[in-house]
Structures are given as structure tokens and as C-alpha cells.
C-alpha atoms as a PDB file:
ATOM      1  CA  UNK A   1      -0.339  46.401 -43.887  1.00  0.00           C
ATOM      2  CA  UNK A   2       1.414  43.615 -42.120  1.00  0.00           C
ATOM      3  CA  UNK A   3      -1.427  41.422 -41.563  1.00  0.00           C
ATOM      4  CA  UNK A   4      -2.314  41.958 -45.880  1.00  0.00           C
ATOM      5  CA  UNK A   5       1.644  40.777 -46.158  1.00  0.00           C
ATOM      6  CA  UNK A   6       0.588  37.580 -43.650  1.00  0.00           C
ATOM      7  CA  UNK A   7      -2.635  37.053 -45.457  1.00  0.00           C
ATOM      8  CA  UNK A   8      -0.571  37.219 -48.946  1.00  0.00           C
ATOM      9  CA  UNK A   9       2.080  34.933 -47.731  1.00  0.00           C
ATOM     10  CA  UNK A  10      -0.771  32.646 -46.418  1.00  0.00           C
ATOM     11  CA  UNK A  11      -2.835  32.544 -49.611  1.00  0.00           C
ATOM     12  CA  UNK A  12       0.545  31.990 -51.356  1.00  0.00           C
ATOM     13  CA  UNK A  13       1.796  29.003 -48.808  1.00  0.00           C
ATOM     14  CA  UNK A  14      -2.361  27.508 -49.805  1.00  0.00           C
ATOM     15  CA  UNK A  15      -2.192  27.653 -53.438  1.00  0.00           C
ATOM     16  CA  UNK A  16       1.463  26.428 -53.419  1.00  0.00           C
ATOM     17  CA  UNK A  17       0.279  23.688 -51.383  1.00  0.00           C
ATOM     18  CA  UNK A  18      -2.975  22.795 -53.641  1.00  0.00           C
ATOM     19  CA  UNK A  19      -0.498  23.008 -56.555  1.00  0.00           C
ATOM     20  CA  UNK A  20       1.821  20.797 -55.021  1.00  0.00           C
ATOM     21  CA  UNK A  21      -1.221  18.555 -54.400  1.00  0.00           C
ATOM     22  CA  UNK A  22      -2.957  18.663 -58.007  1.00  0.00           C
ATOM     23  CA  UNK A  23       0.631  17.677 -59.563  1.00  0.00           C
ATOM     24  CA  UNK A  24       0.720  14.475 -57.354  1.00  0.00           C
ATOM     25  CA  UNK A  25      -2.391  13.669 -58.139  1.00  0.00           C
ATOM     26  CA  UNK A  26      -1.371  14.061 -61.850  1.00  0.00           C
ATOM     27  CA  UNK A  27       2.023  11.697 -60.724  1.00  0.00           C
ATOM     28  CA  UNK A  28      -0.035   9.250 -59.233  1.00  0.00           C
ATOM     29  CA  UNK A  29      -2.676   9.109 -62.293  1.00  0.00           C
ATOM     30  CA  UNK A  30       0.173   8.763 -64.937  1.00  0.00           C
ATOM     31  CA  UNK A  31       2.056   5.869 -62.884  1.00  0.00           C
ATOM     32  CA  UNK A  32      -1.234   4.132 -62.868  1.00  0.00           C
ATOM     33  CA  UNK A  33      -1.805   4.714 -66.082  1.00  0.00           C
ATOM     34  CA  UNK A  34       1.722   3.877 -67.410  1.00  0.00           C
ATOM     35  CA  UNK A  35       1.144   0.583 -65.624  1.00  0.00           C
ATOM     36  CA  UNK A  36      -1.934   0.004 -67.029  1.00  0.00           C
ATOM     37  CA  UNK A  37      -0.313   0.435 -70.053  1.00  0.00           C
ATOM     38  CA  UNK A  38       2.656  -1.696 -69.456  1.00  0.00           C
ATOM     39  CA  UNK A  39      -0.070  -4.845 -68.368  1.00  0.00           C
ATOM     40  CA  UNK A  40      -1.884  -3.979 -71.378  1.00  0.00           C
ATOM     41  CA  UNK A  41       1.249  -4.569 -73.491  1.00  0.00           C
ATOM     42  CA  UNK A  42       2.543  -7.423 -71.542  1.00  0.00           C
ATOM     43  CA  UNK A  43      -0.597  -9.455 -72.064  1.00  0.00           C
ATOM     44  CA  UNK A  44      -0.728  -8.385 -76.234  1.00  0.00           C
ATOM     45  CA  UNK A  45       2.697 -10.002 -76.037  1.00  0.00           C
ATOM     46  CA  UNK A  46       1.978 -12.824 -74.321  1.00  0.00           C
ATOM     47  CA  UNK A  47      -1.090 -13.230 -76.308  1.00  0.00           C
ATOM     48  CA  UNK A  48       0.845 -12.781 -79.886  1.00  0.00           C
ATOM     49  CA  UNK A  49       3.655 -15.469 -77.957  1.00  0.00           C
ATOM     50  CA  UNK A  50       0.921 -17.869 -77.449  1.00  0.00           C
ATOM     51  CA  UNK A  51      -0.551 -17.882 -81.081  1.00  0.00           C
ATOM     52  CA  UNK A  52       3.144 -17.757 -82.700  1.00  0.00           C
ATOM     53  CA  UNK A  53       3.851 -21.094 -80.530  1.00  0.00           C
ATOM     54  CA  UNK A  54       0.857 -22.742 -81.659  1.00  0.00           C
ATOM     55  CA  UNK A  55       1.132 -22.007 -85.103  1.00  0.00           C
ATOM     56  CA  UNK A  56       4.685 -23.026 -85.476  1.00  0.00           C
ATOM     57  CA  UNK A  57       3.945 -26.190 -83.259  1.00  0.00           C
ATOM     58  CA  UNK A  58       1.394 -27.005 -85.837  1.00  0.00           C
ATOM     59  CA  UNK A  59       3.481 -26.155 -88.981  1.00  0.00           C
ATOM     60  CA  UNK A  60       6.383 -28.575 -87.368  1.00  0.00           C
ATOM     61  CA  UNK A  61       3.780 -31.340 -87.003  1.00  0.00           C
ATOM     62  CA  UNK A  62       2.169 -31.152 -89.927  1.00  0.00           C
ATOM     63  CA  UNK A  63       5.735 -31.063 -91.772  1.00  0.00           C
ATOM     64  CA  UNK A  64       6.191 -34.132 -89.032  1.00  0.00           C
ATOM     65  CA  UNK A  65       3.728 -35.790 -90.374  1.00  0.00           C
ATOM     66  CA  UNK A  66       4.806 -35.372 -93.448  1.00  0.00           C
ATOM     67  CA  UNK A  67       8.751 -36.502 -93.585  1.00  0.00           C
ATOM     68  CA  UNK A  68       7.261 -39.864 -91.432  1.00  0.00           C
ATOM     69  CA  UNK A  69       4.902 -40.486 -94.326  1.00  0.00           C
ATOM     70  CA  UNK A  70       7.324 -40.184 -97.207  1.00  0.00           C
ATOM     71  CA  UNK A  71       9.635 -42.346 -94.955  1.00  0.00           C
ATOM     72  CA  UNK A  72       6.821 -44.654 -94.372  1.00  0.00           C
ATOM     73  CA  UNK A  73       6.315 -45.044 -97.847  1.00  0.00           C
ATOM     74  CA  UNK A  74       9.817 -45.611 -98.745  1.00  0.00           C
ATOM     75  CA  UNK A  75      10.183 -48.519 -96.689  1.00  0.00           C
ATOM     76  CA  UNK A  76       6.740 -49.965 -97.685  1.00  0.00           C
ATOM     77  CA  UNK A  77       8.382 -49.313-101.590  1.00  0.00           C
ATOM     78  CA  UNK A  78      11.333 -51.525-100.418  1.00  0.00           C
ATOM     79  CA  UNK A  79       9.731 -54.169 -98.870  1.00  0.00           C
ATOM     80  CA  UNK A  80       7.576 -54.793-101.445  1.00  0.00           C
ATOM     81  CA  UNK A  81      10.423 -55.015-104.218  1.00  0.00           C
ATOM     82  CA  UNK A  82      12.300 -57.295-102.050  1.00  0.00           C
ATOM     83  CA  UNK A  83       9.275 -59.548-101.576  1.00  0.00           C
ATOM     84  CA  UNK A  84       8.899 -59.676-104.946  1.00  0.00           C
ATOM     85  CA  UNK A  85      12.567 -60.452-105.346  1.00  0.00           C
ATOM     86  CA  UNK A  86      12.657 -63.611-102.533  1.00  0.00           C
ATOM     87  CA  UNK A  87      11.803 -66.329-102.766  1.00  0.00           C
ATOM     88  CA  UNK A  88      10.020 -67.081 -99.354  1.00  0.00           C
ATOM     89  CA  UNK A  89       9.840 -70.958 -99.364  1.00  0.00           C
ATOM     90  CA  UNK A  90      13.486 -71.437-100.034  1.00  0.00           C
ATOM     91  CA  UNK A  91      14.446 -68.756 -97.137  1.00  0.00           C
ATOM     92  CA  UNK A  92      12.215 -70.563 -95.062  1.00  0.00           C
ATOM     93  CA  UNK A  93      13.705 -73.650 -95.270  1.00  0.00           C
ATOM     94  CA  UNK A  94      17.413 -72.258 -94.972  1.00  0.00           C
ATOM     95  CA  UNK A  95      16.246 -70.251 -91.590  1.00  0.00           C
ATOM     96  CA  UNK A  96      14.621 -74.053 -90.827  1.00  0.00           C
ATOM     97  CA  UNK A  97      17.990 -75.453 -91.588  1.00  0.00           C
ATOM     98  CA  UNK A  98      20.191 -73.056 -89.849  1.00  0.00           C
ATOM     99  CA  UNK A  99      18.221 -73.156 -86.593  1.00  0.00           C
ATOM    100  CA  UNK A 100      18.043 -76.791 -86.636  1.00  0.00           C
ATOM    101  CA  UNK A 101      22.163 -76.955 -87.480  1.00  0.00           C
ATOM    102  CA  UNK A 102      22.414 -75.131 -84.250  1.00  0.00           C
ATOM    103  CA  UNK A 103      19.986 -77.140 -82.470  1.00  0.00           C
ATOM    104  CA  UNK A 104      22.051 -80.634 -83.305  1.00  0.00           C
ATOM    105  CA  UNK A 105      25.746 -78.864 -81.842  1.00  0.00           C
END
């Protein structure tokens, strides 16, 4: 009867133990999976970072582009009219005759 109480306790102490052993092994596969899943998400976010960047970069140039066009154009606009509106000769000669003013002090 005692050694049936031993062999009880023993079986008990071996299935406690393969217990304890199965839920580890369960502890140890959900860490690695949870950090699977944590570098899966990591990289989707870095990925979806990465394509957000490039698209506003490009937007930003593009709208660049743009604002330094219309600019471009403006000034092109304004130097034309004032071409039009000088008379190039005569400022030529009164740049000629300034320079040469300074040139006889």
C-alpha cells in the first residue's frame, strides 16, 4: 500500500513535470511567435513609411516645380513689357556716359 502511495506520488511528480514542460514549450512558441509578429508589423510600417515619404516627396516637387514655373513666367512677362517699354539705344548711351563721367574724375 505504501509503495502504490510512492508510485502515485511519482506518477503525479512525472505528469506535473511533463505539464510544466508542455506549457513552456507553449511560452516559448508564443514569444516567438509574438515576435514574429511584432517584425512582421515593424517592417509593414516601415514599408507604408517608405511609400508615404516618397509620395509626398514627389507631390512637394511636382508642386515645386510648379510655383518655380509660374514664377518663371512672371518674370519672363515683366521683362518682356519692360523691353518693350525701353528704349535700349538711349540707355545704352546714358550707361556709356555715366561710366565714362566716372572714368574722367
Amino acid at each position: 500500500m505504501i509503495q502504490e502511495l510512492v508510485n502515485r506520488i511519482h506518477q503525479a511528480e512525472e505528469e506535473a513535470e511533463a505539464m510544466v514542460a508542455r506549457a513552456l514549450e507553449e511560452a516559448k512558441a508564443m514569444n516567438f511567435d509574438a515576435d514574429a509578429e511584432a517584425a512582421r508589423i515593424l517592417a509593414d510600417a516601415k514599408a507604408k513609411i517608405k511609400t508615404e515619404k516618397k509620395k509626398v516627396t514627389e507631390n512637394a516637387e511636382m508642386e515645386a516645380q510648379i510655383r518655380f514655373d509660374d514664377i518663371l513666367s512672371i518674370g519672363e512677362r515683366e521683362a518682356e513689357k519692360l523691353m518693350r517699354s525701353v528704349d535700349i539705344a538711349a540707355e545704352a548711351e546714358a550707361i556709356a556716359d555715366f561710366y565714362c563721367e566716372q572714368y574722367r574724375k
